[in-house]
N, C-alpha and C. Protein backbone atom coordinates (compact mmCIF):
# COMPACT_ATOMS: atom_id res chain seq x y z
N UNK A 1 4.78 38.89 -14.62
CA UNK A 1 4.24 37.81 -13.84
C UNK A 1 2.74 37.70 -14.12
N UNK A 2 2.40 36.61 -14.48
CA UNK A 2 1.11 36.28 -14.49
C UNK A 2 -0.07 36.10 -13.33
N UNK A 3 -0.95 36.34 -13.46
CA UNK A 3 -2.12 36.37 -12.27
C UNK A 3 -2.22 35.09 -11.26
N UNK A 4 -1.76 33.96 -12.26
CA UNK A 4 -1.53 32.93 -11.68
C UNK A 4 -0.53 32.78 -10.71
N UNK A 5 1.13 32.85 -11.85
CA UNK A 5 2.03 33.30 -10.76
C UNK A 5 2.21 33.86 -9.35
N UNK A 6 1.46 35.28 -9.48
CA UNK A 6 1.66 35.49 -8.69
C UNK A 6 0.40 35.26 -7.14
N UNK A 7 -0.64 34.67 -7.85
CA UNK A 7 -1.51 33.65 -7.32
C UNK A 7 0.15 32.71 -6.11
N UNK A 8 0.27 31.99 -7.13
CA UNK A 8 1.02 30.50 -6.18
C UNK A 8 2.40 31.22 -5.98
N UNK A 9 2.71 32.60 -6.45
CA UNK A 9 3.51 32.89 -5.10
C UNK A 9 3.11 33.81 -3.64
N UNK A 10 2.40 34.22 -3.73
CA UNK A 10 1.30 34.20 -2.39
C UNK A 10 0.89 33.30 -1.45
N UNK A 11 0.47 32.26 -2.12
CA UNK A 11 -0.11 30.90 -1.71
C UNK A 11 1.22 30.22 -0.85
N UNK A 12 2.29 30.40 -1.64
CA UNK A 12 3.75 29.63 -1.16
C UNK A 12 3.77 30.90 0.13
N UNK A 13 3.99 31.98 0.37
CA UNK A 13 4.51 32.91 1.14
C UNK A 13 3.66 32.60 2.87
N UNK A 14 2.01 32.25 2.33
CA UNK A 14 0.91 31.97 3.41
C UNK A 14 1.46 30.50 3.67
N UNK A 15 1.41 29.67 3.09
CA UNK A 15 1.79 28.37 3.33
C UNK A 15 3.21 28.12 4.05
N UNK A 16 4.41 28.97 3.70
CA UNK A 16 5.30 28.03 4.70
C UNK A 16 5.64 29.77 5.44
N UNK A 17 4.51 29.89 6.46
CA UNK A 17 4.88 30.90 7.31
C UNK A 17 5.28 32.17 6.66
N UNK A 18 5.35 32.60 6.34
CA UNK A 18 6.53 33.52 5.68
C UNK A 18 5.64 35.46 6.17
N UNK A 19 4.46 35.02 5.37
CA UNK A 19 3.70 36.16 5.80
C UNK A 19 2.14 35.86 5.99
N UNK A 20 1.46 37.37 6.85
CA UNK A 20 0.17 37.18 6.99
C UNK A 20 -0.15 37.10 5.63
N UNK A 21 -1.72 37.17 6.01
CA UNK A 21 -2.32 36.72 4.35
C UNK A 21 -2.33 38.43 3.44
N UNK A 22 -2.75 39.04 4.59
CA UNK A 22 -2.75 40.70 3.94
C UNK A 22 -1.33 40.83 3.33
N UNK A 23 -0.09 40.69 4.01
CA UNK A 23 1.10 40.68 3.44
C UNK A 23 1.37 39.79 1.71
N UNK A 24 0.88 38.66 2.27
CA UNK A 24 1.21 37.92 0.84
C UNK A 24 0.52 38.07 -0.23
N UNK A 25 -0.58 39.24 -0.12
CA UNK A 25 -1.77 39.94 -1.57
C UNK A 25 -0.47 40.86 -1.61
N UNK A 26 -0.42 41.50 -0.91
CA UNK A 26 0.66 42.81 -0.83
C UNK A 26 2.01 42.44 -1.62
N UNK A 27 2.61 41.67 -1.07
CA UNK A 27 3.76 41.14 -1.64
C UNK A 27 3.77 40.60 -2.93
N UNK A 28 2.95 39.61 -3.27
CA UNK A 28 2.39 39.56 -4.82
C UNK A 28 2.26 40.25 -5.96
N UNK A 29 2.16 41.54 -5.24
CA UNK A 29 1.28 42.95 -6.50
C UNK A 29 2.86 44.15 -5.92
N UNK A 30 3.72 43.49 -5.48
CA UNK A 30 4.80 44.43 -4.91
C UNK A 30 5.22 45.05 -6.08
N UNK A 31 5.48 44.55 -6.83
CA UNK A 31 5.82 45.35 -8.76
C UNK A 31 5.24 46.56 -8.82
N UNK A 32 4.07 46.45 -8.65
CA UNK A 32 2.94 47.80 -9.09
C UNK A 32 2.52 48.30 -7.86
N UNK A 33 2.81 48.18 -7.00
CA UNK A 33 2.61 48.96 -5.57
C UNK A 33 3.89 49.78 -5.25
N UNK A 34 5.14 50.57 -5.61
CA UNK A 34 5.80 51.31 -5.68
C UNK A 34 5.96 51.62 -4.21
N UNK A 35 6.27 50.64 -3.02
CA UNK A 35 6.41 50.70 -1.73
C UNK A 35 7.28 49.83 -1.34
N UNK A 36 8.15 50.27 -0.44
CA UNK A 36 9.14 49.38 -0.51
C UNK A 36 8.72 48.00 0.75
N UNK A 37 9.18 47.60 0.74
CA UNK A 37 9.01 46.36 1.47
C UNK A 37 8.86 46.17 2.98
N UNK A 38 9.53 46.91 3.89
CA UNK A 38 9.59 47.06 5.24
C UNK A 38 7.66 47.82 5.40
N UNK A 39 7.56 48.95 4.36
CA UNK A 39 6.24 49.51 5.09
C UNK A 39 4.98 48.71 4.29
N UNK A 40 5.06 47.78 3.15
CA UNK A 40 4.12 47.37 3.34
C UNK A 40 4.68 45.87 4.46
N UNK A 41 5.55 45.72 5.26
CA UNK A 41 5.23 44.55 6.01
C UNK A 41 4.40 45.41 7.18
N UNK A 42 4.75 46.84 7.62
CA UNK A 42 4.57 47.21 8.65
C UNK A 42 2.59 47.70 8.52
N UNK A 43 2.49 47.93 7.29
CA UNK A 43 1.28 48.84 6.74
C UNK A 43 0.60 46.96 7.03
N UNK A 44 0.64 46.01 6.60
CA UNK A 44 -0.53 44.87 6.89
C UNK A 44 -0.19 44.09 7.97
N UNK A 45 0.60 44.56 8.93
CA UNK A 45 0.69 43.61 10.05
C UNK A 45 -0.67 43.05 11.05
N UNK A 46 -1.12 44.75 11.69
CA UNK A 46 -1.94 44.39 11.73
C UNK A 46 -3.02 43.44 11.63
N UNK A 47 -3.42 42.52 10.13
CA UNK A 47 -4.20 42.30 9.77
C UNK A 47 -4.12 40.77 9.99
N UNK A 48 -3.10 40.46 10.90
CA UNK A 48 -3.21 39.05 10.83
C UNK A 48 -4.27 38.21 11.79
N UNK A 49 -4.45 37.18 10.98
CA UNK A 49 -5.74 36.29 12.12
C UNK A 49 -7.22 36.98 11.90
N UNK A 50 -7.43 37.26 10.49
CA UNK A 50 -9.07 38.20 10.49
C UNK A 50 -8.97 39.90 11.57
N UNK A 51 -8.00 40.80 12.02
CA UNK A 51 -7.80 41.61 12.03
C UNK A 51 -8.11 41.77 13.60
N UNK A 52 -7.38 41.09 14.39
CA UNK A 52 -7.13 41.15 15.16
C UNK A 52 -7.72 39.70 16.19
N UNK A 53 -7.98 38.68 15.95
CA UNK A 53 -8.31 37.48 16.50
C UNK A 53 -9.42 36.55 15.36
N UNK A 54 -9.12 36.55 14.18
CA UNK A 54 -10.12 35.70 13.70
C UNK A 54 -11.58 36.55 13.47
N UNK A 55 -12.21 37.81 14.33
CA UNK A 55 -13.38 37.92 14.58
C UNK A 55 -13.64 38.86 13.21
N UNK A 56 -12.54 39.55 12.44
CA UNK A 56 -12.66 40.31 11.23
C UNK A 56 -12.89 40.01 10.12
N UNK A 57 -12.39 40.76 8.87
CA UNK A 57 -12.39 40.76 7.27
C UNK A 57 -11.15 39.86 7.22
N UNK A 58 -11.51 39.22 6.08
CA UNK A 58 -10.02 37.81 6.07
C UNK A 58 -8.65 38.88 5.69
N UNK A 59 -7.61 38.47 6.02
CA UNK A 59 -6.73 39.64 5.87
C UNK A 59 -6.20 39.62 4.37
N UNK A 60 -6.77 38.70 3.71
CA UNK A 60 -6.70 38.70 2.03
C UNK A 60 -7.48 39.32 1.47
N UNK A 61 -8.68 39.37 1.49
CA UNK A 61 -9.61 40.82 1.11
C UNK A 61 -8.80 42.01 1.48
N UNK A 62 -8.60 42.33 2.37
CA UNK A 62 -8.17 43.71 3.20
C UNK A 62 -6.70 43.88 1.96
N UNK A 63 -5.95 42.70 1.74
CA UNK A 63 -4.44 43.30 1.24
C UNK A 63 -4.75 43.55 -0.06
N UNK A 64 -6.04 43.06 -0.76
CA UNK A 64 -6.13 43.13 -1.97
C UNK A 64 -7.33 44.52 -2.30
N UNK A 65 -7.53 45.02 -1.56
CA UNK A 65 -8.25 46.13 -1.34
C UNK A 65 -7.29 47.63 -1.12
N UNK A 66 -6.11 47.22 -0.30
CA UNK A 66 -5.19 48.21 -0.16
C UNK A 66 -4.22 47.98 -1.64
N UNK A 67 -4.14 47.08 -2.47
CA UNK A 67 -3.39 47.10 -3.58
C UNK A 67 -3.80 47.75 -4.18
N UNK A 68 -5.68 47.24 -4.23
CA UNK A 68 -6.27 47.73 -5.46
C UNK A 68 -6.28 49.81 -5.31
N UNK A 69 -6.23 49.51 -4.14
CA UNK A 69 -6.09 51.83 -3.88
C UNK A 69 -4.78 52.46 -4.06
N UNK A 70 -3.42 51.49 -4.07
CA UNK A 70 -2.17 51.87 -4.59
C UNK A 70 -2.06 51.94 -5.85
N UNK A 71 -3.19 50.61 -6.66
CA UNK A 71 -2.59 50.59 -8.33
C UNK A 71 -3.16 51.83 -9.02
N UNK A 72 -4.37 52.05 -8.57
CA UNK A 72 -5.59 52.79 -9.02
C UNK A 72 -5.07 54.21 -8.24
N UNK A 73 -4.10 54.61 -7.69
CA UNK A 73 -4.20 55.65 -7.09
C UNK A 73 -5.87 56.25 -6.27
N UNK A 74 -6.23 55.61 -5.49
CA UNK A 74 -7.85 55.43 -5.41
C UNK A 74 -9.42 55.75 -6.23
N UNK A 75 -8.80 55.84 -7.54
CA UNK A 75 -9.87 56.48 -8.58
C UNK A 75 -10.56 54.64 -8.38
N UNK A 76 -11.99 54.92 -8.02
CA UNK A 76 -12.67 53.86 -8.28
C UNK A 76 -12.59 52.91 -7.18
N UNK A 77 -12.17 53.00 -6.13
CA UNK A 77 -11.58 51.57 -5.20
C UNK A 77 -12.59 51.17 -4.22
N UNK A 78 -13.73 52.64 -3.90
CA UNK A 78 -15.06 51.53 -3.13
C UNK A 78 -15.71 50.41 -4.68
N UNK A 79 -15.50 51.00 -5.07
CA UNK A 79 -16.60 50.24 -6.45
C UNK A 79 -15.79 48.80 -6.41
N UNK A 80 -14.21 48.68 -6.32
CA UNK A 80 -13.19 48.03 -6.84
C UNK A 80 -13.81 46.78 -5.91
N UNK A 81 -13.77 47.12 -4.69
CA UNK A 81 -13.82 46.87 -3.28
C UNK A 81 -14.75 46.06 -2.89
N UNK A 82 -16.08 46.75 -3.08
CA UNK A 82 -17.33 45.83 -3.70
C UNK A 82 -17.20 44.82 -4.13
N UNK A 83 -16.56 44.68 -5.67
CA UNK A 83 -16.17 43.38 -6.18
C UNK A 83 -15.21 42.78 -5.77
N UNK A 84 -14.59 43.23 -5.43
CA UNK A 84 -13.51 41.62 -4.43
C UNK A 84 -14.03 41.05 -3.23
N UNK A 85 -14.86 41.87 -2.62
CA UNK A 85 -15.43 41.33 -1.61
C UNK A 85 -16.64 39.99 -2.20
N UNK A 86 -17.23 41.15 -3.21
CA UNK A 86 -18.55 39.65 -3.62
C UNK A 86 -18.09 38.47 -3.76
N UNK A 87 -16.67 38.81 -4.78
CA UNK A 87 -16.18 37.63 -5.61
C UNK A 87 -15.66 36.62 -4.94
N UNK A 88 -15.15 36.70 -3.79
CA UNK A 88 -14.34 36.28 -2.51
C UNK A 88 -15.18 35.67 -1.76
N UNK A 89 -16.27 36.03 -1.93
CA UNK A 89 -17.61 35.32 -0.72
C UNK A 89 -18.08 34.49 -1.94
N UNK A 90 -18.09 34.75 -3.15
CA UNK A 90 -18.49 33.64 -3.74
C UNK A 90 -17.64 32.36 -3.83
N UNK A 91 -16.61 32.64 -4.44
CA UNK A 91 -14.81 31.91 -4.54
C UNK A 91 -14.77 31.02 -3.05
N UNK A 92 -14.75 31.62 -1.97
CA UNK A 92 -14.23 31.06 -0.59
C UNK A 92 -15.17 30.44 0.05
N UNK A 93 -16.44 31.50 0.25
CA UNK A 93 -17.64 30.84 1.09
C UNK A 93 -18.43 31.85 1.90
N UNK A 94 -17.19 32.38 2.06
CA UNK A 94 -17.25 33.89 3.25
C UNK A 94 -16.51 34.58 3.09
N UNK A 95 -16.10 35.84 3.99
CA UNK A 95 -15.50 36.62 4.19
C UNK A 95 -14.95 37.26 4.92
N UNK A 96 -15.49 36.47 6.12
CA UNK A 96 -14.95 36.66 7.89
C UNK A 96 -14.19 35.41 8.15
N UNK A 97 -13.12 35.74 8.91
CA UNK A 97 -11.53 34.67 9.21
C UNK A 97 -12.61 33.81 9.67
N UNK A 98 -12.75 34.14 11.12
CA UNK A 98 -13.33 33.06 11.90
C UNK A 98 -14.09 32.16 11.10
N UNK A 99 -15.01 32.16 9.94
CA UNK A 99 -16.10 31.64 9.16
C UNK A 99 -15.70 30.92 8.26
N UNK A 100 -14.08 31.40 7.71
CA UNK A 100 -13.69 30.91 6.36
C UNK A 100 -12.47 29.43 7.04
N UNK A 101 -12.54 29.73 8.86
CA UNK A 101 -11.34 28.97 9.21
C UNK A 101 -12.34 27.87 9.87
N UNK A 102 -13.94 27.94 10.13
CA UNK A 102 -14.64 27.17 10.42
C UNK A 102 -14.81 25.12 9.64
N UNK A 103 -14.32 24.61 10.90
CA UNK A 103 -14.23 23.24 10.39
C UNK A 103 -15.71 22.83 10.38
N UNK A 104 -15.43 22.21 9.01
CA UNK A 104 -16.53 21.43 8.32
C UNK A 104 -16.08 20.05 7.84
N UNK A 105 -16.91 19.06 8.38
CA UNK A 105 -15.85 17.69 7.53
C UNK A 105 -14.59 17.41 7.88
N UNK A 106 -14.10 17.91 9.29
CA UNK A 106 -12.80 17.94 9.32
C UNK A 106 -11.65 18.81 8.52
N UNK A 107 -12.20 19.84 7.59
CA UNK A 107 -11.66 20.61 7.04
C UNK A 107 -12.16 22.24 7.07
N UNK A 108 -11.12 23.05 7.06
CA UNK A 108 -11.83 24.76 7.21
C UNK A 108 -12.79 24.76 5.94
N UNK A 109 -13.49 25.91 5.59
CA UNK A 109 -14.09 26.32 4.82
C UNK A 109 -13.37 26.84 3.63
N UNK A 110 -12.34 27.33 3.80
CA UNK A 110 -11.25 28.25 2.94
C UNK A 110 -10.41 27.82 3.74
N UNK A 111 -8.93 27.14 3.68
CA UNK A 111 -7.90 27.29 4.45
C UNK A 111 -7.24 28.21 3.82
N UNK A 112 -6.41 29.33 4.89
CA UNK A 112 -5.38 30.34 4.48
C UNK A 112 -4.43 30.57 3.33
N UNK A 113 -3.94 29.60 3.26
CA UNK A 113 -3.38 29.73 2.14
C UNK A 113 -4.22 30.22 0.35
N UNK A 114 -4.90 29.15 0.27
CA UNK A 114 -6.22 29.34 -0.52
C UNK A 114 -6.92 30.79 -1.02
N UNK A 115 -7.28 31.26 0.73
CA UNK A 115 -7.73 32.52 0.40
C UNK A 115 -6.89 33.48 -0.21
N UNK A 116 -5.67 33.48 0.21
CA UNK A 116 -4.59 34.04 -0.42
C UNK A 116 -4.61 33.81 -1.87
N UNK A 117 -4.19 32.77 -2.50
CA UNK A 117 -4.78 32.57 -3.90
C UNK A 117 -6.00 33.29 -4.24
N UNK A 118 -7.19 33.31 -3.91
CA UNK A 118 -8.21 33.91 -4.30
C UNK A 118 -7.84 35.10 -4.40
N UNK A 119 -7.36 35.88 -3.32
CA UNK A 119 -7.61 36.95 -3.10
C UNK A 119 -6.47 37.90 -4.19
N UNK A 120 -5.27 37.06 -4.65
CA UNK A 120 -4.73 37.69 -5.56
C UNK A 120 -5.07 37.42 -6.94
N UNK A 121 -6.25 36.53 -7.32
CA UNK A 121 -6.48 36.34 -8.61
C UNK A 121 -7.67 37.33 -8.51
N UNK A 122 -8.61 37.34 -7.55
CA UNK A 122 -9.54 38.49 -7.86
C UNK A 122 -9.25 39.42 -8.24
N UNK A 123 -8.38 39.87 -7.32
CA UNK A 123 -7.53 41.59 -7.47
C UNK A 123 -7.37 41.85 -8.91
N UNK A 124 -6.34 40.83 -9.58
CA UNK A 124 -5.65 40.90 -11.04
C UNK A 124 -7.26 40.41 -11.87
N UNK A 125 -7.80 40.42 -11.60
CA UNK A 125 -9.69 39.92 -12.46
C UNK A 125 -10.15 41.58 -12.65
N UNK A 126 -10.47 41.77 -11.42
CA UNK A 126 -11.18 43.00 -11.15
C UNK A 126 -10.34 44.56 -11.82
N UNK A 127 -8.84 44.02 -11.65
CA UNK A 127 -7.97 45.43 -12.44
C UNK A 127 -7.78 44.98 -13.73
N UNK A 128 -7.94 43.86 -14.56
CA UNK A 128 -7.44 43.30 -15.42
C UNK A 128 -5.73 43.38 -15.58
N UNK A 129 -5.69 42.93 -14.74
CA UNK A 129 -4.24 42.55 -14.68
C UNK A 129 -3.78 41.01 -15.29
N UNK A 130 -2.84 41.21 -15.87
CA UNK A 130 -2.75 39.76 -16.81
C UNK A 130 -1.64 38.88 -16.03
């Protein structure tokens, strides 16, 4: 699966309900995360709505931060971490729910789905994942 791919199948998973956004980085990179499916739904539940009401880390940073410490077995993952975060505040706008769900123009800043996209093309950028 390509970075893209699995970009717009993330994007599809956030978009018609299916999962939080931490789930649908998670679910995306499920190939190379060697976890079965029930514990990463249970491992990013949590994280929905900016991590607990909007007021947190978007829960697409967070799932693509816990991928990046499963693929990497954690060799390297504050460094990793760093860069998805920059890249994500550059890409989106921000990096806090509440900020990225902030209407502007009648439109959020990042809508959810979106960040989801970002957040799984960074991941596959930053690991070189193809």
């Amino acid at each position: 699966m390509t970075i893209q791919q699995r970009a717009n199948y993330g994007f599809e998973l956030k978009q018609n309900g299916v999962c939080n956004c931490a789930m649908a980085v998670l679910k995306a990179y499920s190939d190379k995360l060697n976890v079965d499916e029930n514990t990463l739904k249970n491992l990013s539940s949590g994280f929905a709505a900016g991590m607990g009401g909007m007021e947190g880390t978007c829960g697409a940073i967070i799932g693509a931060v816990i991928s990046a410490g499963i693929i990497n077995n954690g060799a390297g993952t504050p460094r990793i971490a760093n860069q998805i975060v920059q890249k994500f505040k550059e890409k989106s706008g921000a990096t806090i729910c509440k900020d990225l769900k902030a209407m502007t123009n009648g439109k959020p800043l990042c809508p959810c789905p979106q960040c989801v996209y970002n957040g799984i093309e960074i991941l596959g950028e930053c690991l070189g994942i193809e």
